[in-house]
C-alpha atoms as a PDB file:
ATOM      1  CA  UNK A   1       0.000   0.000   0.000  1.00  0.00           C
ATOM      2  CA  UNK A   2       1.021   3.274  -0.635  1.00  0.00           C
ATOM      3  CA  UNK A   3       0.652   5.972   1.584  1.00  0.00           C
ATOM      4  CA  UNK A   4       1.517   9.117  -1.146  1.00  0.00           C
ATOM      5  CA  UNK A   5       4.142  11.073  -1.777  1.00  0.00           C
ATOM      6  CA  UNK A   6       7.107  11.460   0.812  1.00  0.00           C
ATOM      7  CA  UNK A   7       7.279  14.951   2.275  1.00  0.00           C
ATOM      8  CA  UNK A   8      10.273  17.105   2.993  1.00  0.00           C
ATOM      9  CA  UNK A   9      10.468  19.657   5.659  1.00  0.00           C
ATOM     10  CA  UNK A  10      11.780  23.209   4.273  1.00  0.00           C
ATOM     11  CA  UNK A  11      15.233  23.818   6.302  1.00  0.00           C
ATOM     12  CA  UNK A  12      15.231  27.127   7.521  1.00  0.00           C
ATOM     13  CA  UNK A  13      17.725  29.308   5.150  1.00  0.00           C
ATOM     14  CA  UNK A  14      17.596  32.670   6.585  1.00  0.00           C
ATOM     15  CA  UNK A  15      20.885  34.212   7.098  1.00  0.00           C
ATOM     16  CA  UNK A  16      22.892  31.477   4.559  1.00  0.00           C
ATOM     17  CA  UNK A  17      24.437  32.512   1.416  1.00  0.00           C
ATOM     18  CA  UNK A  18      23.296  31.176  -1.761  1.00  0.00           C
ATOM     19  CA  UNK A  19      25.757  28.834  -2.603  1.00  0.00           C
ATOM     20  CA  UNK A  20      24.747  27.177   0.828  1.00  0.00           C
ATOM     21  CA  UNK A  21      21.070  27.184   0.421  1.00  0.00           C
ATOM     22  CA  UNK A  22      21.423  25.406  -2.881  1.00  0.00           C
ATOM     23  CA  UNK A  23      23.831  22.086  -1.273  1.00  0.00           C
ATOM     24  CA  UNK A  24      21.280  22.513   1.727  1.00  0.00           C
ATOM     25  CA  UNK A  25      18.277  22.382  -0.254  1.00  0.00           C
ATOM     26  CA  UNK A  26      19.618  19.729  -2.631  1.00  0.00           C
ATOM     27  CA  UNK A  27      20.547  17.238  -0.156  1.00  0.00           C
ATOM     28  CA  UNK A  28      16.838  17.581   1.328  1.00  0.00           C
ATOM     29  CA  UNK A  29      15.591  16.705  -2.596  1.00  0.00           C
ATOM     30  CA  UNK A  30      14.854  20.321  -2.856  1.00  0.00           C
ATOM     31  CA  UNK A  31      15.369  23.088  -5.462  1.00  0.00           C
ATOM     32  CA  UNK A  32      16.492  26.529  -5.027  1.00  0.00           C
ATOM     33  CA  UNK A  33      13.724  28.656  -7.590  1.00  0.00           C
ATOM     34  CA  UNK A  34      15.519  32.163  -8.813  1.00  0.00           C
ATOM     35  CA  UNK A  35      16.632  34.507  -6.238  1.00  0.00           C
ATOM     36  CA  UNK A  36      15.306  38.098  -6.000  1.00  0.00           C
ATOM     37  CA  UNK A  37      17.492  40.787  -4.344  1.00  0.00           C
ATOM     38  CA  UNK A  38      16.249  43.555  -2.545  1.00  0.00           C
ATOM     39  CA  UNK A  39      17.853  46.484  -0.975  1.00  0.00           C
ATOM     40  CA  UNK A  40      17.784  46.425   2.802  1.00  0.00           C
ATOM     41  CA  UNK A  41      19.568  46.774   6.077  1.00  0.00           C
ATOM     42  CA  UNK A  42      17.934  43.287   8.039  1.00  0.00           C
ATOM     43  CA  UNK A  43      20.444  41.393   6.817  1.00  0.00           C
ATOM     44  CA  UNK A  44      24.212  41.307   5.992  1.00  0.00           C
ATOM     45  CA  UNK A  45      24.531  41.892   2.086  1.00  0.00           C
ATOM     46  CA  UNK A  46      24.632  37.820   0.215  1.00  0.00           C
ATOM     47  CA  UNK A  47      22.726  36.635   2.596  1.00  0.00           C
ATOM     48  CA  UNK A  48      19.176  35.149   2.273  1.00  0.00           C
ATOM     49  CA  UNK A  49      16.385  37.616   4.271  1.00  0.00           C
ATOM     50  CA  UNK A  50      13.084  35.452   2.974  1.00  0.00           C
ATOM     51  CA  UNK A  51      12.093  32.484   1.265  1.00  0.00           C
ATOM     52  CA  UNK A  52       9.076  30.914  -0.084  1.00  0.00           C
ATOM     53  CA  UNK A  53       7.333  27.853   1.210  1.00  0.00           C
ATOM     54  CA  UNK A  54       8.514  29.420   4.846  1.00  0.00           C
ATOM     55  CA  UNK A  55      10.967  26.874   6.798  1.00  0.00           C
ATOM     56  CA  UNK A  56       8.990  23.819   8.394  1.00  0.00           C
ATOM     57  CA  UNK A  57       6.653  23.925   5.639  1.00  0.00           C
ATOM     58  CA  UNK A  58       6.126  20.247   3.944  1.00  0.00           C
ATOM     59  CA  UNK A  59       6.828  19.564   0.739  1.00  0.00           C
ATOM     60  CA  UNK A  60       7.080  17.348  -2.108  1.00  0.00           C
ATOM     61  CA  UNK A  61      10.532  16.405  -3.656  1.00  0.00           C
ATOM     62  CA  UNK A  62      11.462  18.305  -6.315  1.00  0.00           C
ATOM     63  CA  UNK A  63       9.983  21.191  -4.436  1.00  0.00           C
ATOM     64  CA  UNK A  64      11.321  24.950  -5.722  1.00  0.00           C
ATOM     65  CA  UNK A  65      11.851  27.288  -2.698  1.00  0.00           C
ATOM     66  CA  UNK A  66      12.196  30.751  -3.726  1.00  0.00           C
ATOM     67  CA  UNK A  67      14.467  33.027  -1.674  1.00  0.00           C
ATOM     68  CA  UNK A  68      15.170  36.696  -1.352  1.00  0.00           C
ATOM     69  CA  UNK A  69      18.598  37.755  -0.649  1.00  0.00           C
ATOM     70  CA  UNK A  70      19.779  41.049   0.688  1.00  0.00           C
ATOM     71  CA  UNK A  71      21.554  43.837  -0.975  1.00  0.00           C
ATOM     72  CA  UNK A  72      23.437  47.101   0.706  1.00  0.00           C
ATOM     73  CA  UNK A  73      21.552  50.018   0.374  1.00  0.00           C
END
């Protein structure tokens, strides 16, 4: 019997850089979508401010999580 599709929980990438969000999310069975940049003084410049589905959120492998990374203003 099957019981569906596996699900992954989203690892939390706020505050990583890039390159570490991608070998995070791809040894989960995740995919990191495009980033966006935006100007703004929450984070340290590189580093990832948001992402889309939000950390603990299950999903499906294969799954893109979108991210926002910060910029210096």
């Amino acid at each position: 019997m099957s019981r569906g599709a596996p699900t992954i929980s989203v690892p939390d990438l706020l505050g990583m850089s890039i390159a570490d969000a991608r070998t995070r999310l791809e040894l989960d069975g995740l995919q990191l979508g495009t980033p966006t940049r935006r100007t703004t003084t929450d984070g340290a410049p590189g580093t990832i401010i948001a992402q889309r589905p939000a950390a603990g959120t299950l999903a499906s492998p294969g799954t893109v999580v979108d991210i926002v990374v910060a910029r210096s203003p």
